[in-house]
N, C-alpha and C. Protein backbone atom coordinates (compact mmCIF):
# COMPACT_ATOMS: atom_id res chain seq x y z
N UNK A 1 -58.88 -21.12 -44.98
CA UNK A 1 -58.56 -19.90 -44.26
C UNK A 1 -59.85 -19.12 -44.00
N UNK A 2 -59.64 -18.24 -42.75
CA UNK A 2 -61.31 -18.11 -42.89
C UNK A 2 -61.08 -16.62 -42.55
N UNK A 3 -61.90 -15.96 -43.88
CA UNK A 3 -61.63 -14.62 -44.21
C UNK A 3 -62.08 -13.87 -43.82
N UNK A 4 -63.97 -14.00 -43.61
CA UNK A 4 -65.22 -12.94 -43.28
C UNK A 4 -65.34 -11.99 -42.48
N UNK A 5 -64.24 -11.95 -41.74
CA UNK A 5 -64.12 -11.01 -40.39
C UNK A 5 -63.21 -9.65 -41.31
N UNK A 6 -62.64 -10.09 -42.12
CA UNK A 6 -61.77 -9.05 -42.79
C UNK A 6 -62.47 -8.42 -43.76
N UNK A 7 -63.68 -8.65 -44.14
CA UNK A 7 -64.47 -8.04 -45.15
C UNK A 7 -65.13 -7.01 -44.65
N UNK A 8 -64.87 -5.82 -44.90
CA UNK A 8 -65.34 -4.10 -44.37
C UNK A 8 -64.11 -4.05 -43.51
N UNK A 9 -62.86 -4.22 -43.64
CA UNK A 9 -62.24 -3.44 -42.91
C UNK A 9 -61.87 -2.66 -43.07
N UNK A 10 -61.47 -0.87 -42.96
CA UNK A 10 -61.39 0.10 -43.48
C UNK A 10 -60.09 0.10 -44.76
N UNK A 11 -60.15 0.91 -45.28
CA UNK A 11 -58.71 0.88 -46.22
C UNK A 11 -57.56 2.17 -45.21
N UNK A 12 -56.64 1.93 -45.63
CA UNK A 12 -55.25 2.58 -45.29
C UNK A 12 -54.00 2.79 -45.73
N UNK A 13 -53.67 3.70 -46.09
CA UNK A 13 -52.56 3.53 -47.18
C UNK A 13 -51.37 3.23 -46.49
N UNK A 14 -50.49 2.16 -46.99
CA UNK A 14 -49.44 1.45 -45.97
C UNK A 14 -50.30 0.80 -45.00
N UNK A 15 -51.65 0.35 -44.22
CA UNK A 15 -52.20 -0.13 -43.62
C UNK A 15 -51.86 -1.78 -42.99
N UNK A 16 -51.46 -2.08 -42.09
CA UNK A 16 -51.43 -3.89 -41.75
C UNK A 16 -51.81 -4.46 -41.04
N UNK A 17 -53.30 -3.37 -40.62
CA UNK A 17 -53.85 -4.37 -39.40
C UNK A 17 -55.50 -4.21 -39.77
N UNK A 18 -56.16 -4.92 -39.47
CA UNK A 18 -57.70 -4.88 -39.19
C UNK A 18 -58.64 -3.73 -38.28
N UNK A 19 -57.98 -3.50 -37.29
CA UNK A 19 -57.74 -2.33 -36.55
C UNK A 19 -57.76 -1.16 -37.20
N UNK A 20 -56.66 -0.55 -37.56
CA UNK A 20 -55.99 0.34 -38.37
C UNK A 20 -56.55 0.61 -40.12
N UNK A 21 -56.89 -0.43 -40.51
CA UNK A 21 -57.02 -0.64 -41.80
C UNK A 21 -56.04 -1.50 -42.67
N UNK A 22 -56.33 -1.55 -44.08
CA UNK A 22 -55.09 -2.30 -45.08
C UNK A 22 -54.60 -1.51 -46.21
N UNK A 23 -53.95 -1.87 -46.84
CA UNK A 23 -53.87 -1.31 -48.54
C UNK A 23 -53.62 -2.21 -48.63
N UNK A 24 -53.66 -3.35 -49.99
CA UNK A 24 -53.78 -4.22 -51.19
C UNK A 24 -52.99 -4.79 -50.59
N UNK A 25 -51.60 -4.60 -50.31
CA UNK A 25 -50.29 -5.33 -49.99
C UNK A 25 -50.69 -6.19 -48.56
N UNK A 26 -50.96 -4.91 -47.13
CA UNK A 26 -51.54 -5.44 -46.04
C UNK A 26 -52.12 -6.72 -45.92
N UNK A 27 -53.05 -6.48 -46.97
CA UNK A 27 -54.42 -7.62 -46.58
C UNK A 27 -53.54 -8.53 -47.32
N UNK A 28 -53.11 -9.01 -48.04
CA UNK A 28 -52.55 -9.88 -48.64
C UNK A 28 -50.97 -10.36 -47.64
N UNK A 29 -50.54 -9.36 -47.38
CA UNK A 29 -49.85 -10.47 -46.03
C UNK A 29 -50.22 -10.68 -44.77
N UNK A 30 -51.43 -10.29 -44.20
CA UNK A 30 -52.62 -10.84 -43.46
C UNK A 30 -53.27 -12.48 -43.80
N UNK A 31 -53.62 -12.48 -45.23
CA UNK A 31 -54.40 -13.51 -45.64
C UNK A 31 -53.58 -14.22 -45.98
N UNK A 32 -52.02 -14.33 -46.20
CA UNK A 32 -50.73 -15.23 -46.49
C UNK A 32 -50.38 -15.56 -44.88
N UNK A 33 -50.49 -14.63 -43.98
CA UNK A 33 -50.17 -15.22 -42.68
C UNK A 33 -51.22 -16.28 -41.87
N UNK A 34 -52.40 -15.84 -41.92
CA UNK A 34 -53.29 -16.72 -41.77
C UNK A 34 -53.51 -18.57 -42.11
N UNK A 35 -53.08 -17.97 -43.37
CA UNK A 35 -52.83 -19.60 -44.43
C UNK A 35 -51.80 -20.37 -44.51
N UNK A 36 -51.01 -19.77 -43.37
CA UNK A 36 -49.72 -20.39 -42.75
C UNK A 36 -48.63 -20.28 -43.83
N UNK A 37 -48.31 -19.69 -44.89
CA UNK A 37 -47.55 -18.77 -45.82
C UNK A 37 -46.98 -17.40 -46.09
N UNK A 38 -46.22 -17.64 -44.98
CA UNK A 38 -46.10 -15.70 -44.16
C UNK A 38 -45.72 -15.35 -45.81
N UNK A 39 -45.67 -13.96 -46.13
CA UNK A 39 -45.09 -13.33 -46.98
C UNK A 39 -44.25 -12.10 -46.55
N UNK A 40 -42.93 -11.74 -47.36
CA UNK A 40 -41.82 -10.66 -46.68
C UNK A 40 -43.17 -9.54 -47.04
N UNK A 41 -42.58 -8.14 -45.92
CA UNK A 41 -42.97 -7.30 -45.69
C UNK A 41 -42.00 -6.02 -46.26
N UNK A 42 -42.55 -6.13 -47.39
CA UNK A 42 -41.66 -5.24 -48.03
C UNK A 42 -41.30 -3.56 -47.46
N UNK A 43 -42.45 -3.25 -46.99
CA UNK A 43 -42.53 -1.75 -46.27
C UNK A 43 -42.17 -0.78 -47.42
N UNK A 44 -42.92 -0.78 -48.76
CA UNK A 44 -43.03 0.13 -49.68
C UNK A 44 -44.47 -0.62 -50.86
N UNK A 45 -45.07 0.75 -51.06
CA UNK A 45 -46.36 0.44 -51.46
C UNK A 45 -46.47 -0.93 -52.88
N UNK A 46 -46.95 -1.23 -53.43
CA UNK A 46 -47.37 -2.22 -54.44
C UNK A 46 -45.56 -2.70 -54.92
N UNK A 47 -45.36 -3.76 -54.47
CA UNK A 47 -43.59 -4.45 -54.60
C UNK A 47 -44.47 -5.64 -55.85
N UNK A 48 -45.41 -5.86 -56.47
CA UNK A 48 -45.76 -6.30 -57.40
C UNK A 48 -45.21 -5.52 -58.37
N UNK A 49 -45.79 -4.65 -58.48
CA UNK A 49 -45.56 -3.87 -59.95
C UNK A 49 -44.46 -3.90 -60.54
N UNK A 50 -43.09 -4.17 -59.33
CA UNK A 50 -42.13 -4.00 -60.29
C UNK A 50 -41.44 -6.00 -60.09
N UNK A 51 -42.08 -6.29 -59.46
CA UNK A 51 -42.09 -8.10 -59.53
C UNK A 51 -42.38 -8.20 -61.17
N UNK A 52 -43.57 -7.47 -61.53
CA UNK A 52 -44.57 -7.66 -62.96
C UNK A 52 -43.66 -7.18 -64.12
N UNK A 53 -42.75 -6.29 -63.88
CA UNK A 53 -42.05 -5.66 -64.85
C UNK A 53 -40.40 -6.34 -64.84
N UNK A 54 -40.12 -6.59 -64.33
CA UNK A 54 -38.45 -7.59 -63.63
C UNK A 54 -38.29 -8.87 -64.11
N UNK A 55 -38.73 -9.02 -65.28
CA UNK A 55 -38.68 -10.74 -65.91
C UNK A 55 -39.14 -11.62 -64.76
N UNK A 56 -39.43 -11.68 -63.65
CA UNK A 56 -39.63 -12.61 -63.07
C UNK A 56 -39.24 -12.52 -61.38
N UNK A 57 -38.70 -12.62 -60.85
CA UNK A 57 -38.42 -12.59 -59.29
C UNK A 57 -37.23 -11.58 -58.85
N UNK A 58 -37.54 -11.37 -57.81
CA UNK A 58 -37.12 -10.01 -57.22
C UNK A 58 -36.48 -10.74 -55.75
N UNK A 59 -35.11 -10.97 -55.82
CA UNK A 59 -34.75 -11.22 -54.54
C UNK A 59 -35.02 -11.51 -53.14
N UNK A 60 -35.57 -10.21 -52.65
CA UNK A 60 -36.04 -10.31 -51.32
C UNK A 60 -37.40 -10.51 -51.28
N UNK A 61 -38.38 -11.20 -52.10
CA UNK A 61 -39.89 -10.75 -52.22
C UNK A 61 -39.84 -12.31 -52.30
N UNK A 62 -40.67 -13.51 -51.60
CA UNK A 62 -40.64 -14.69 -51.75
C UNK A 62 -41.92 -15.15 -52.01
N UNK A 63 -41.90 -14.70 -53.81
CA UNK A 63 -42.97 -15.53 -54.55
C UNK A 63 -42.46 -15.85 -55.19
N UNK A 64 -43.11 -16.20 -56.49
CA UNK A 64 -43.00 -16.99 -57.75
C UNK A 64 -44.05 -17.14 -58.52
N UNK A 65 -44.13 -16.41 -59.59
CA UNK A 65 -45.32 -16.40 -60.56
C UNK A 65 -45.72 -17.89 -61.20
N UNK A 66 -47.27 -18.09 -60.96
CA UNK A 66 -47.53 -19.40 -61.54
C UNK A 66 -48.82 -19.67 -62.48
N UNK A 67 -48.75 -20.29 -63.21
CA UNK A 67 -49.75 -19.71 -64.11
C UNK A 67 -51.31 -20.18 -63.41
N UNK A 68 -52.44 -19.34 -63.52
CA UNK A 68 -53.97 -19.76 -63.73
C UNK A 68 -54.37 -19.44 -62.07
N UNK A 69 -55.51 -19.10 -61.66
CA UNK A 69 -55.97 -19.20 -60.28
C UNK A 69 -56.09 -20.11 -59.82
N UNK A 70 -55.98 -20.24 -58.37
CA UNK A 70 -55.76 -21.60 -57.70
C UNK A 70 -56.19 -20.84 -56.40
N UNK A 71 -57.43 -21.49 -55.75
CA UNK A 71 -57.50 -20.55 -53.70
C UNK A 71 -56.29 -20.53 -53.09
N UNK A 72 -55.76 -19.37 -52.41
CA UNK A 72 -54.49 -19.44 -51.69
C UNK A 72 -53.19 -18.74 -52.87
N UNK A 73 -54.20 -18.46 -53.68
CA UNK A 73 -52.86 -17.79 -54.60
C UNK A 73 -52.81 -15.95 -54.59
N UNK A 74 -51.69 -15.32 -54.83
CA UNK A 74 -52.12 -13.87 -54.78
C UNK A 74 -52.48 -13.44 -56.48
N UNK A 75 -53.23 -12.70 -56.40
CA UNK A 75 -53.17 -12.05 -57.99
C UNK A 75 -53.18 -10.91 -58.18
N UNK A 76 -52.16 -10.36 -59.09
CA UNK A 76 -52.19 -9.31 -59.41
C UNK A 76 -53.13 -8.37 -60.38
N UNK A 77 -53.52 -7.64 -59.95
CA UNK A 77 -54.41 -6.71 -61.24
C UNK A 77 -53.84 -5.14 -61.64
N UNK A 78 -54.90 -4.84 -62.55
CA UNK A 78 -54.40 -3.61 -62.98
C UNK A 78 -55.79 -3.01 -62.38
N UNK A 79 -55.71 -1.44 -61.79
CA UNK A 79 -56.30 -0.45 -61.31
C UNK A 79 -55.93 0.59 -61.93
N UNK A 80 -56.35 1.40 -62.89
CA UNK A 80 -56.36 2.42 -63.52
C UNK A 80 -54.47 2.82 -63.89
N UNK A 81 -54.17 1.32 -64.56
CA UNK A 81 -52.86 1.73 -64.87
C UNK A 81 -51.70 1.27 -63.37
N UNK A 82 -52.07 1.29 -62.31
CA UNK A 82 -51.31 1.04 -61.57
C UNK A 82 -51.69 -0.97 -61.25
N UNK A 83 -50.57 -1.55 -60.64
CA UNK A 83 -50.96 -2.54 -59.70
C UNK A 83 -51.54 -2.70 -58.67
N UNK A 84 -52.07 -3.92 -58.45
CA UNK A 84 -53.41 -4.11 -57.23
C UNK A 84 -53.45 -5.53 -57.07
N UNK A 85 -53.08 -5.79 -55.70
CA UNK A 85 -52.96 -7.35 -55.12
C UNK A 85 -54.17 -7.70 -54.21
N UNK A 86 -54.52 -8.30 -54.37
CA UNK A 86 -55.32 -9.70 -53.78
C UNK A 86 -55.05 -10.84 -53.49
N UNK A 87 -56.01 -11.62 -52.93
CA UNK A 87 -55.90 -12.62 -52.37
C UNK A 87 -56.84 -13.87 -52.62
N UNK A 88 -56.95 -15.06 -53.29
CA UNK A 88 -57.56 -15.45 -53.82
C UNK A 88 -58.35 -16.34 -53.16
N UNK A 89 -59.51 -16.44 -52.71
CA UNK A 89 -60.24 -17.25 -51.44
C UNK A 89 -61.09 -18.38 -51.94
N UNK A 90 -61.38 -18.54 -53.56
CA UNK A 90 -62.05 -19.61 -54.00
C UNK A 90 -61.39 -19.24 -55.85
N UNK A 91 -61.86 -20.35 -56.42
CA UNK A 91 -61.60 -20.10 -58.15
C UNK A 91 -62.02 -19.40 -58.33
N UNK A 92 -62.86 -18.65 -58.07
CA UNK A 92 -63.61 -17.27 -58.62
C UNK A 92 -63.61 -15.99 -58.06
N UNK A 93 -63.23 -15.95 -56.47
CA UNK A 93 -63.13 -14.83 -55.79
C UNK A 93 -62.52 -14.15 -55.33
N UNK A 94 -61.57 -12.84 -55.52
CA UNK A 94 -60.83 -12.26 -54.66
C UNK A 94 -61.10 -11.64 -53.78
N UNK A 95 -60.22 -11.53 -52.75
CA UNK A 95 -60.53 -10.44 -51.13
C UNK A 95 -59.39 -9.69 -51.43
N UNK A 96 -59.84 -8.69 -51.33
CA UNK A 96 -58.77 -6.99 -52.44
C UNK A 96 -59.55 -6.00 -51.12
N UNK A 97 -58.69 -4.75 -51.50
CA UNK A 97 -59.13 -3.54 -50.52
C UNK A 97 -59.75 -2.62 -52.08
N UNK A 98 -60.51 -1.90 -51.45
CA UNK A 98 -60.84 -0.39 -52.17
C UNK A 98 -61.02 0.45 -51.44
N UNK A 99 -61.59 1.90 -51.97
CA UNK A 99 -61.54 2.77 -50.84
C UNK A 99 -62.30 2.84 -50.03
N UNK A 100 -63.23 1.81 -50.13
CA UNK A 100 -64.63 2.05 -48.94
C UNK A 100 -64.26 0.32 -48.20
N UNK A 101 -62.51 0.18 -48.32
CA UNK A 101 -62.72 -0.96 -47.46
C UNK A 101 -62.77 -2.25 -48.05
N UNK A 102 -62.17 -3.31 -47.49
CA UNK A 102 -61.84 -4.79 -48.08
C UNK A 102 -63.14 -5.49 -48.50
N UNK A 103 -62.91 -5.96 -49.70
CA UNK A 103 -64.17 -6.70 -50.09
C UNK A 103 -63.92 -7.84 -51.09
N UNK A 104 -64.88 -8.86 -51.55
CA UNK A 104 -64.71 -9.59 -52.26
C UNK A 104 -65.39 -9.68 -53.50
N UNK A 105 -64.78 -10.11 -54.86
CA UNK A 105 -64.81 -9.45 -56.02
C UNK A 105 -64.78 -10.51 -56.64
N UNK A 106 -65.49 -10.99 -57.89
CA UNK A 106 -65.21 -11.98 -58.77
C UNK A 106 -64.19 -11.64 -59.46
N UNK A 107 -63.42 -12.75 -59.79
CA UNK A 107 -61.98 -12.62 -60.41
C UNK A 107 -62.37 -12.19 -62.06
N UNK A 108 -63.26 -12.68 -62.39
CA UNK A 108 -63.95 -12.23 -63.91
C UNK A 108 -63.68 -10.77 -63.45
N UNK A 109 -64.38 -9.84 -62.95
CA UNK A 109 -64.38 -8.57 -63.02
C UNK A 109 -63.21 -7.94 -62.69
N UNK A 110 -61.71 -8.42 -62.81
CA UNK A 110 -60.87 -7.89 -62.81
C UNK A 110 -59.63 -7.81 -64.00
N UNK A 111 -58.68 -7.39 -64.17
CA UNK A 111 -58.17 -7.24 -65.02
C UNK A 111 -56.75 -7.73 -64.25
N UNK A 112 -56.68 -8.90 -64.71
CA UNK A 112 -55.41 -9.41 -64.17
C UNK A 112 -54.25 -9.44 -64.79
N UNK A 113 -52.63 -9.02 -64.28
CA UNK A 113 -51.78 -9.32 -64.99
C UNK A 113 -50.81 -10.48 -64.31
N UNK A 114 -50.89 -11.19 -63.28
CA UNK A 114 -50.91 -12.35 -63.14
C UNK A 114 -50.87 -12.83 -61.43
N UNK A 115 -50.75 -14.46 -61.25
CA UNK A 115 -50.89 -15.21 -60.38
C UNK A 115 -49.73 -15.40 -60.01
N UNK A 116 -49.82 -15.01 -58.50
CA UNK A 116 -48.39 -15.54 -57.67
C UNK A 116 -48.69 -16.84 -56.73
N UNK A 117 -47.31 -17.20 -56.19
CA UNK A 117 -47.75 -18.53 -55.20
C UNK A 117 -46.18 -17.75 -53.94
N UNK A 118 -46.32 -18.22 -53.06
CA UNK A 118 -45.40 -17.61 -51.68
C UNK A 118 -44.50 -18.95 -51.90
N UNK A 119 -43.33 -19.01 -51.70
CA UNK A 119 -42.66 -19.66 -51.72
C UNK A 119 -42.09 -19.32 -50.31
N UNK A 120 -41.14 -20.71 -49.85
CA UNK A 120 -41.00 -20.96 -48.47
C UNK A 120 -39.47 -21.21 -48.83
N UNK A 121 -38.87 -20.17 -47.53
CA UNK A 121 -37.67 -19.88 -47.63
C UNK A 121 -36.93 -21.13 -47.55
């Protein structure tokens, strides 16, 4: 999947375009659409967090938690207590938003509470 054009794109809260900007969720069903793995569009901010807290799967949300990083997987982290999704572009790297805009981050420097995979309806 080829990401580099999405790196500095502004941040936006609720954000889903490149244009416009992203938040965490955005870019991550940007970089799931790209990779030919659409993901639902939940249209409410971080639908991880309570994926993370729900024993396991959440109806209308079509993932499935799997263990360990793998490229093409989403991962979840923790941000000062809240959830924070990414997108995983190699074994070591995520493409995540912050506030100065989408960037890529070694997965070491994050605090993960786990790995999703998109499942196909």
């Amino acid at each position: 999947m080829i990401f580099t054009d999405l790196i500095g794109a502004p941040y936006k809260a609720h954000g889903r375009s490149k244009e416009e900007g992203f938040d965490c969720y955005g870019l991550v069903l940007e970089c799931c659409k790209r990779a030919g793995t659409p993901l639902v569009d939940l249209d409410y901010h971080s639908p991880f967090f309570t994926l993370s807290q729900a024993d396991g799967a959440k109806p209308n949300l079509n993932v499935k938690e799997v263990p360990g990083p793998k490229p093409g997987r989403i991962v979840e982290t923790d941000y000062k207590g809240k959830s924070h999704v990414g997108y995983m572009v190699d074994m070591n790297n995520v493409l995540h938003t912050t506030s100065r805009g989408v960037r890529l981050s070694a997965l070491a420097a994050l605090k993960v509470r786990g790995f999703y995979e998109v499942v196909k309806a």
